[in-house]
N, C-alpha and C. Protein backbone atom coordinates (compact mmCIF):
# COMPACT_ATOMS: atom_id res chain seq x y z
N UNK A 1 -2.49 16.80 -62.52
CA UNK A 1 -2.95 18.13 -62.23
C UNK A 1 -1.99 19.13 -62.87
N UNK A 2 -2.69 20.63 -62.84
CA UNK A 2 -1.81 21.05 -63.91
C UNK A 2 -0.80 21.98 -63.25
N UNK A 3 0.40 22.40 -63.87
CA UNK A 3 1.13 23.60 -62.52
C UNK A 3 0.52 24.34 -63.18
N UNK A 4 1.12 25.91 -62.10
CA UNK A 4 0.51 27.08 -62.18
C UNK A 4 1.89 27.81 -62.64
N UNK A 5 1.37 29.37 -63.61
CA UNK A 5 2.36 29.43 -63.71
C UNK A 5 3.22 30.44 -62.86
N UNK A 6 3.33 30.47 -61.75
CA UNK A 6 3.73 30.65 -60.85
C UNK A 6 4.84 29.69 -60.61
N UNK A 7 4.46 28.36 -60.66
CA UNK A 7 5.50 27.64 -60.08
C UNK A 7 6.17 27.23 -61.04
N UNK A 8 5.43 27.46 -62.60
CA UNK A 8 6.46 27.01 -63.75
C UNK A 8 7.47 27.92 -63.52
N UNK A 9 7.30 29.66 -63.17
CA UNK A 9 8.54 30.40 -63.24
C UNK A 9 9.08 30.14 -62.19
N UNK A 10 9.13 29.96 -61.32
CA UNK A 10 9.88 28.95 -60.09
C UNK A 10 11.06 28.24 -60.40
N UNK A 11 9.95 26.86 -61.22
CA UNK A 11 11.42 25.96 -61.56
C UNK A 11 12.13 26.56 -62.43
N UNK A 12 11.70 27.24 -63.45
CA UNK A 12 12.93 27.89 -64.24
C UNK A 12 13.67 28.76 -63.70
N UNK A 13 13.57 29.44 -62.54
CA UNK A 13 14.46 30.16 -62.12
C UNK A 13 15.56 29.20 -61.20
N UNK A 14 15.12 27.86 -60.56
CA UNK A 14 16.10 27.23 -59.80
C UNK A 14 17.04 26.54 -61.10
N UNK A 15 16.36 26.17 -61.95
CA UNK A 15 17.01 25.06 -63.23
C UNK A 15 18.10 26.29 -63.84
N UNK A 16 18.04 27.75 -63.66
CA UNK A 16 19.10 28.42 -64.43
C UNK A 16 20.10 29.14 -63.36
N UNK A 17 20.21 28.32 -62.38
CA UNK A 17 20.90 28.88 -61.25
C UNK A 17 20.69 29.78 -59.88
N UNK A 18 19.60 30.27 -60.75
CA UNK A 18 19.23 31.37 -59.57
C UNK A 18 18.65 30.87 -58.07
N UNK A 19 18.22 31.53 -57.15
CA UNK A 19 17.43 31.04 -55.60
C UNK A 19 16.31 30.90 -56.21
N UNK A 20 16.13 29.61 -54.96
CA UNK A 20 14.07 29.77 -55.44
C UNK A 20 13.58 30.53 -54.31
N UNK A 21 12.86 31.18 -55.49
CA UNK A 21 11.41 32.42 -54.00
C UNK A 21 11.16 31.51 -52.83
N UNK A 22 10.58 30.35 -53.08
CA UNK A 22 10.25 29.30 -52.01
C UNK A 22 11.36 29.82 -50.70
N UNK A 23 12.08 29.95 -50.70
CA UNK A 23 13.31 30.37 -49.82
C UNK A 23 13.48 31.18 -49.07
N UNK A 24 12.53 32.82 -50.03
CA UNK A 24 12.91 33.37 -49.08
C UNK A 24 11.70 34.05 -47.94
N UNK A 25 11.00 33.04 -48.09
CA UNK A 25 9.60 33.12 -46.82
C UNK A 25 10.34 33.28 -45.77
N UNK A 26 9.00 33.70 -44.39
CA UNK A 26 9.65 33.86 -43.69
C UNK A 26 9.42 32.68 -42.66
N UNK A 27 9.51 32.76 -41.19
CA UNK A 27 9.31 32.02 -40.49
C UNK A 27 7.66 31.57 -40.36
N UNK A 28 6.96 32.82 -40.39
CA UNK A 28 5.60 32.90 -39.91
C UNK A 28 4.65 32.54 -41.46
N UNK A 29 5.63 32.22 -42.33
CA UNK A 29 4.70 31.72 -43.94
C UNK A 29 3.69 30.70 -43.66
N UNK A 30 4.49 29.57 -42.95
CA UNK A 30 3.86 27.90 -42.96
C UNK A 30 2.85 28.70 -41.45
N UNK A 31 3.14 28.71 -40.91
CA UNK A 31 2.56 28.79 -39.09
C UNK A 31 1.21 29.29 -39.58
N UNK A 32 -0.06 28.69 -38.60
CA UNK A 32 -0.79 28.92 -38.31
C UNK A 32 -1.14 30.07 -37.06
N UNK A 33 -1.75 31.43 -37.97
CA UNK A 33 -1.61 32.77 -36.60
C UNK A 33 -3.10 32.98 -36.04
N UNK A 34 -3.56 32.07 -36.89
CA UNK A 34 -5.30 32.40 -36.38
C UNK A 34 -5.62 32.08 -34.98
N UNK A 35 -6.27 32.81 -34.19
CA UNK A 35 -7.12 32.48 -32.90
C UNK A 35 -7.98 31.75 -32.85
N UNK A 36 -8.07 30.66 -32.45
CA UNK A 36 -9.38 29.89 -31.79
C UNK A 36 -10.27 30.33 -30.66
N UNK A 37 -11.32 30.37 -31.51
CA UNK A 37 -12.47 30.72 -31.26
C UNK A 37 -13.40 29.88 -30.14
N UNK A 38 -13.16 28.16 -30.26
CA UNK A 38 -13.83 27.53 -29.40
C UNK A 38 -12.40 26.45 -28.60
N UNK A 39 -13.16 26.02 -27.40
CA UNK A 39 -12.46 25.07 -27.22
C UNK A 39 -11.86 23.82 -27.57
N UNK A 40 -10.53 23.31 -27.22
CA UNK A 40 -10.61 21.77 -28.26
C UNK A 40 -11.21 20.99 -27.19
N UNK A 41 -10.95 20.11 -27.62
CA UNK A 41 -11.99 18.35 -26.91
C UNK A 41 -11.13 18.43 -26.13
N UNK A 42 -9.82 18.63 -25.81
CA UNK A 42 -9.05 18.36 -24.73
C UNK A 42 -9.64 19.28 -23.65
N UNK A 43 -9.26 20.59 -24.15
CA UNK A 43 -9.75 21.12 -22.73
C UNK A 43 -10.87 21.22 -22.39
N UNK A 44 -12.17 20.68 -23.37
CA UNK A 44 -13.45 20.35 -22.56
C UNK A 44 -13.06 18.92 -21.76
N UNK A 45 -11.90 17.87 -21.66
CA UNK A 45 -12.56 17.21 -21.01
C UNK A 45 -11.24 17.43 -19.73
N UNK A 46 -10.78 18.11 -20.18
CA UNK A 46 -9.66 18.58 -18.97
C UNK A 46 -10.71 19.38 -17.94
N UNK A 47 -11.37 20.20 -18.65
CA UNK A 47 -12.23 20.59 -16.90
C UNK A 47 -13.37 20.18 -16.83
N UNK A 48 -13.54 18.87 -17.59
CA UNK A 48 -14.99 18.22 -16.94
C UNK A 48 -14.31 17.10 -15.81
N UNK A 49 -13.00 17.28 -16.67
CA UNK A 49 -12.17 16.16 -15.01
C UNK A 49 -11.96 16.98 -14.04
N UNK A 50 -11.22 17.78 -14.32
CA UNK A 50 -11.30 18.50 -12.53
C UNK A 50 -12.13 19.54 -12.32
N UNK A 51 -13.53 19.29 -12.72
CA UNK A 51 -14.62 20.08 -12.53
C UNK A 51 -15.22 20.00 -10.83
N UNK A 52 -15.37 20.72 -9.94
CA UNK A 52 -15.87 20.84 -8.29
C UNK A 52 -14.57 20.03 -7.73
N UNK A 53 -13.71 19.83 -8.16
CA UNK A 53 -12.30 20.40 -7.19
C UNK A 53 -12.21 20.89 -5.74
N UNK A 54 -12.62 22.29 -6.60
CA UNK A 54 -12.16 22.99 -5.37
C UNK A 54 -13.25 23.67 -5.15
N UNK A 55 -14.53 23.22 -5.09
CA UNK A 55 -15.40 23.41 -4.41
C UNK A 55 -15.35 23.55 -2.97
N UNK A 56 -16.40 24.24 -2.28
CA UNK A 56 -16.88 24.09 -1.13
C UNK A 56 -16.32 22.82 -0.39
N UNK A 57 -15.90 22.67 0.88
CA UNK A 57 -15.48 22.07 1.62
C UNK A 57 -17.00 21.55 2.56
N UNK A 58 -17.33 19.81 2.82
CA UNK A 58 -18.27 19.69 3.43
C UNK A 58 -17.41 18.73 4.59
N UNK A 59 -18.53 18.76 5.54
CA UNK A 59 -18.48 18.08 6.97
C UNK A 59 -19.01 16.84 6.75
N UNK A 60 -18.89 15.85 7.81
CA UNK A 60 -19.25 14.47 7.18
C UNK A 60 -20.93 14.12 7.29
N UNK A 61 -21.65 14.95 7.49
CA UNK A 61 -22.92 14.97 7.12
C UNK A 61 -23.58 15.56 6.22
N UNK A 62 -22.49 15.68 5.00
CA UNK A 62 -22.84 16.63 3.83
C UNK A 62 -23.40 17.76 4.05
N UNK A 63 -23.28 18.68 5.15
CA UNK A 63 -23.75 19.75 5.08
C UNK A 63 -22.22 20.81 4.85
N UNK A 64 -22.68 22.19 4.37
CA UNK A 64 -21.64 22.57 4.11
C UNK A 64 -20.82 23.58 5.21
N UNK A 65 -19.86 23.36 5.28
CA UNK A 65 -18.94 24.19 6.27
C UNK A 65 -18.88 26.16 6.10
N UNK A 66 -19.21 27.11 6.99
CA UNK A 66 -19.40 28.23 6.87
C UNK A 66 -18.41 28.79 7.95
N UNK A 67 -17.31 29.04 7.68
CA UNK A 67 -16.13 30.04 8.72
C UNK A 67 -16.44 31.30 8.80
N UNK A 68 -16.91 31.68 9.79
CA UNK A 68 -16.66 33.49 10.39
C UNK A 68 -15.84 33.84 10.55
């Protein structure tokens, strides 16, 4: 594949002593800043596991409990 010449002036600037640009990125160059938009598979199955939890509280005739 072919370089670009971008990175041809690159190496010639490290091969004659100088810093390479590569260098002086910053922290946030590589990082991914985008927002997700949907859920991952984890947390769909993280609350299909503790999905009715904390539901309603029933009595032992499955009917449901109502406190005044």
């Amino acid at each position: 594949m072919a370089k670009s010449s971008a990175k041809k002036m690159r190496e010639k600037l490290v091969r004659e002593g100088r810093r390479n640009p590569e260098e002086n990125r910053g922290i946030y160059a590589l990082s991914d800043l985008r927002t997700r938009k949907t859920k991952t598979k984890e947390e769909v199955l993280r609350k299909q596991k503790h999905k009715g939890r904390l539901s309603k509280s029933y009595d032992e005739d499955n009917r449901p409990i109502f406190l005044l």
